[in-house]
Protein backbone atom coordinates (compact mmCIF):
# COMPACT_ATOMS: atom_id res chain seq x y z
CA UNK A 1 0.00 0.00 0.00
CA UNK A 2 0.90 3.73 -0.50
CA UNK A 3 3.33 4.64 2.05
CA UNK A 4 0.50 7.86 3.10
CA UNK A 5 -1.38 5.56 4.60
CA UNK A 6 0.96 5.16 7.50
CA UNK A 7 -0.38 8.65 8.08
CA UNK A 8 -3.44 7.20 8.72
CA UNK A 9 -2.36 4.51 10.87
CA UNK A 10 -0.67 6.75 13.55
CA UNK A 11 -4.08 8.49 13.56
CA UNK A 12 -6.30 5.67 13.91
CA UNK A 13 -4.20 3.79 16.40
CA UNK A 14 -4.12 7.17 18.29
CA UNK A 15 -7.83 7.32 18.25
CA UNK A 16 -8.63 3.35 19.59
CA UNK A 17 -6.00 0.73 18.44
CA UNK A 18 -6.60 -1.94 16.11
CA UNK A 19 -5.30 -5.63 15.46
CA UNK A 20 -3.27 -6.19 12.50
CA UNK A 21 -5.44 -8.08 11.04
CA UNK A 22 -7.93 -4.96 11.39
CA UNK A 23 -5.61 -2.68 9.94
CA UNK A 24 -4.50 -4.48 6.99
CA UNK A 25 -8.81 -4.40 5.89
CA UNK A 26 -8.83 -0.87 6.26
CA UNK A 27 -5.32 0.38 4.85
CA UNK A 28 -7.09 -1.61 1.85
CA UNK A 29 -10.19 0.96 0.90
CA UNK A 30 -8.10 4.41 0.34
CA UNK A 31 -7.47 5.71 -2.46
CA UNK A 32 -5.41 9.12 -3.49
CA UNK A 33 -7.17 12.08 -5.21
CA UNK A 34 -6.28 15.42 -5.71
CA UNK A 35 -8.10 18.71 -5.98
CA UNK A 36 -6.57 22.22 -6.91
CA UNK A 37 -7.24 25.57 -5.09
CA UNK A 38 -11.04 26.99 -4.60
CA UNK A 39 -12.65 23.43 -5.77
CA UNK A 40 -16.22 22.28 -4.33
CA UNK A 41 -15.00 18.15 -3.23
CA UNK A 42 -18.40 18.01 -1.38
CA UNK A 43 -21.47 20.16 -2.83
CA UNK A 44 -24.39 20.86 -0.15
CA UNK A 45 -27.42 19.15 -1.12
CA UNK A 46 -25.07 16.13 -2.20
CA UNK A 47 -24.68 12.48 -0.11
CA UNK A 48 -21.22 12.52 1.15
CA UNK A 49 -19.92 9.12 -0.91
CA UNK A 50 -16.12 9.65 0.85
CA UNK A 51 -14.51 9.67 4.24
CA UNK A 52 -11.47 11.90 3.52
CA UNK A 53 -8.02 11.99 5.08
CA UNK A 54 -6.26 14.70 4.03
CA UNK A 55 -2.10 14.61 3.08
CA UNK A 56 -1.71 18.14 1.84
CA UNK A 57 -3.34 21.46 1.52
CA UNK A 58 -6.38 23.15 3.45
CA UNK A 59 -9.92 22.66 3.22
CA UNK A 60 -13.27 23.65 5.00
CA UNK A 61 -16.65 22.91 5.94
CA UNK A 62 -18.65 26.10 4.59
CA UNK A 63 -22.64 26.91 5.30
CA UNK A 64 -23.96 28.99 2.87
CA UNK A 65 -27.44 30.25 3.08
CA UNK A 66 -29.88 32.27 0.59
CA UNK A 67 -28.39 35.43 1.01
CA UNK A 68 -24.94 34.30 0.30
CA UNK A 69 -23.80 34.50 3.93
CA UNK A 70 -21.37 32.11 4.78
CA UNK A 71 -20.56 30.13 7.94
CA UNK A 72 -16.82 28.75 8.14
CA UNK A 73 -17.47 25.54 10.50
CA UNK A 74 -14.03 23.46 10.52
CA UNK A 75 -10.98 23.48 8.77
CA UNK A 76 -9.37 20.26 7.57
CA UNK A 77 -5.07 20.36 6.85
CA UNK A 78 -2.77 17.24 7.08
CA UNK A 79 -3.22 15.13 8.73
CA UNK A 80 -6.59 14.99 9.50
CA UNK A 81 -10.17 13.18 8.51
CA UNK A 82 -12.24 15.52 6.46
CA UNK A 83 -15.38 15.73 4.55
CA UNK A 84 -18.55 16.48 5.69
CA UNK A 85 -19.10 14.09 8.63
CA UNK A 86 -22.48 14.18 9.31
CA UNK A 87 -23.88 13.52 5.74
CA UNK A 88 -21.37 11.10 5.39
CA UNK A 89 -22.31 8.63 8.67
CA UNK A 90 -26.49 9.22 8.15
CA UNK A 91 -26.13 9.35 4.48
CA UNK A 92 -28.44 12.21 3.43
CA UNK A 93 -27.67 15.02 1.64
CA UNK A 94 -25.26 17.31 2.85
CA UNK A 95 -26.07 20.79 4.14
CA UNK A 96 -22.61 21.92 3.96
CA UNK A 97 -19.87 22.21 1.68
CA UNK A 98 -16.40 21.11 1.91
CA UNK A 99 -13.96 23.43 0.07
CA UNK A 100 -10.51 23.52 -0.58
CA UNK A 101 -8.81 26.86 0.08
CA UNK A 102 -5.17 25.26 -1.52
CA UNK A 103 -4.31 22.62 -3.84
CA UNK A 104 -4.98 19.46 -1.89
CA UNK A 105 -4.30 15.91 -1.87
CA UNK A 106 -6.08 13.20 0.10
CA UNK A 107 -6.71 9.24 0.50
CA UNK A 108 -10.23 9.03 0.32
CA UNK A 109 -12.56 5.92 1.69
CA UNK A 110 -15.98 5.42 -0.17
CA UNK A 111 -18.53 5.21 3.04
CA UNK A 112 -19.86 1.28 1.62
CA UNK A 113 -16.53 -0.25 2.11
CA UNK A 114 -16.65 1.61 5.97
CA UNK A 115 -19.88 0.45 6.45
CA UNK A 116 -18.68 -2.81 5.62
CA UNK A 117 -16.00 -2.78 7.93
CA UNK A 118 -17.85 -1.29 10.89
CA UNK A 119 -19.95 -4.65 10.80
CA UNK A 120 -17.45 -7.08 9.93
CA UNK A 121 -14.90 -5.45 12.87
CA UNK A 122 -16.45 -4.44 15.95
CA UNK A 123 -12.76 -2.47 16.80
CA UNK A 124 -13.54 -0.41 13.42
CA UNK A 125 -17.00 0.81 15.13
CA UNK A 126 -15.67 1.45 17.82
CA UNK A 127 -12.35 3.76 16.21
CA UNK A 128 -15.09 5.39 14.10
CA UNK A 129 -17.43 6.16 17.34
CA UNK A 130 -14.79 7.30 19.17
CA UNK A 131 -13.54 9.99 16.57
CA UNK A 132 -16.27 11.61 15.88
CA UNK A 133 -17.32 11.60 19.75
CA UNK A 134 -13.99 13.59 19.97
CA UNK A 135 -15.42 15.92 17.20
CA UNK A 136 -18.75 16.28 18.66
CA UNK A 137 -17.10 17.27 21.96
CA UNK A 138 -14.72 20.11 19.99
CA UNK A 139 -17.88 21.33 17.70
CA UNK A 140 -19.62 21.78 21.48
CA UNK A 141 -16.70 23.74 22.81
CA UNK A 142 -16.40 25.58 19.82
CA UNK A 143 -20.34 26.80 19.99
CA UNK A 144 -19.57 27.70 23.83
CA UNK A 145 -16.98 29.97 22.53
CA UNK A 146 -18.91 31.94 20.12
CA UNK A 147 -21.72 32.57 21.87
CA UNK A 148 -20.09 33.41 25.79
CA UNK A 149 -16.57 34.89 24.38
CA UNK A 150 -15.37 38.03 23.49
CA UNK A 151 -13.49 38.89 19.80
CA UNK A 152 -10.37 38.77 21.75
CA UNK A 153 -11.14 35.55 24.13
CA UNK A 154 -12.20 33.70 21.15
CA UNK A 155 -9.00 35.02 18.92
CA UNK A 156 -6.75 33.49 22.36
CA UNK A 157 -8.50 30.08 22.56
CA UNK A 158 -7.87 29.86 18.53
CA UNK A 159 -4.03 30.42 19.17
CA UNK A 160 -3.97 28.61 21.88
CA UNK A 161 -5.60 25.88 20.08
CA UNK A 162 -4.11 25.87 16.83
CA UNK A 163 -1.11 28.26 17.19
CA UNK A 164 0.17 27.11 13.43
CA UNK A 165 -3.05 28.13 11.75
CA UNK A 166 -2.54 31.71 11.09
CA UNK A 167 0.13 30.44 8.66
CA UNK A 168 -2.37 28.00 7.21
CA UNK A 169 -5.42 29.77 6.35
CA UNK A 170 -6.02 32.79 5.16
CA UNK A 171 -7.10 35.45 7.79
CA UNK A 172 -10.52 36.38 6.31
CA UNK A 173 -11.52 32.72 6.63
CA UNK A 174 -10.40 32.63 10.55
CA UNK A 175 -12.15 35.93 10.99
CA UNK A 176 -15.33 34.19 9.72
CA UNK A 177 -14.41 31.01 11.87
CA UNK A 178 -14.99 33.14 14.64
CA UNK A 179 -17.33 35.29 13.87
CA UNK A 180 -15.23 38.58 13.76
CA UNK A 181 -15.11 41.20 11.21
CA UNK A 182 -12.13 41.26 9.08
CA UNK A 183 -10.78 44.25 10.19
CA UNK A 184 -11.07 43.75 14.17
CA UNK A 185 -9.70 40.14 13.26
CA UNK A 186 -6.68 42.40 11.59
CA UNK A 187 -6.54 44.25 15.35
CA UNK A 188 -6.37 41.55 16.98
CA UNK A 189 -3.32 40.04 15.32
CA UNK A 190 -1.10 43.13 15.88
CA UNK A 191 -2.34 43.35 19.62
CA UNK A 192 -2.94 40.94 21.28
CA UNK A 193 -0.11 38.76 22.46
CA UNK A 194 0.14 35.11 22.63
């Protein structure tokens, strides 16, 4: 198998350990694709077919409503799962995009052959449960955050968070992230000190 899928292994053995024999059946399903900079991978209103892991680049999970008013909900970069989680485990239609904001590359899983897995391998289930009990946990800390902090307390808990992503993304997407206008998002930067 590729040698990027070793990424994957440090992250899933991270997450709940496997056997061998568990590991080998899922190293089995990825496959690499690449997108280039600005492309849709998931389109809202679209089943999410693919669990994602992503090797290179930056993505996001974008809400965008009648108006054209956009919500920034997660960022994906190496080397994380991505895609639109939700759609992808009930299988319906997504509500959300997933962008990328570079060129990207990722190994991506088609959700039948996880499925597949998940009932043949009980330790799969279990890996999968886990993760996105982890995610659920951060997307509840995160809506804490923007609706009891400040610009400034929610700027902190970013950097403390994620120091490396001001390099990463570009600022008008982090100032959406957290619900800041561009400008006070620009403030922030060049005072406050982390």
């Amino acid at each position: 198998m590729q040698p990027e899928v070793e990424h994957i292994r440090k992250l899933v053995q991270a997450i709940y350990p496997l056997t061998e024999a568990e590991w080998l059946d899922l190293e089995k399903i990825w496959t690499p694709v690449s997108y280039k900079r600005k492309e849709i991978v998931t389109m809202a209103g679209e089943k999410e077919k693919y669990l994602y892991f992503v090797l290179e680049g930056v993505q996001r999970v974008v809400y965008l409503d009648e108006q054209d008013r956009e919500a920034t909900l997660v960022f994906t970069y190496p080397y994380s799962f991505g895609g639109v989680l939700d759609a992808l485990m009930q299988q319906q239609p997504s509500r959300y995009f997933y962008e990328t904001l570079t060129p990207s590359s990722f190994l991506r899983a088609p959700f039948a052959h996880l499925q597949e897995l998940m009932d043949v391998h009980p330790n799969i289930s279990t890996m999968i449960r886990k993760g996105i009990t982890a995610a659920l946990s951060g997307v509840l800390e995160r809506i804490v955050e923007l609706q009891c902090f400040s610009s400034e307390e929610k700027f902190r808990k970013l950097m403390q968070r994620s120091p490396h992503i001001l390099q990463l993304v570009p600022h008008k997407y982090l100032a959406n992230y957290l619900g800041i206008d561009p400008s006070n998002f620009s403030k922030l930067i060049n005072s406050v000190k982390i």
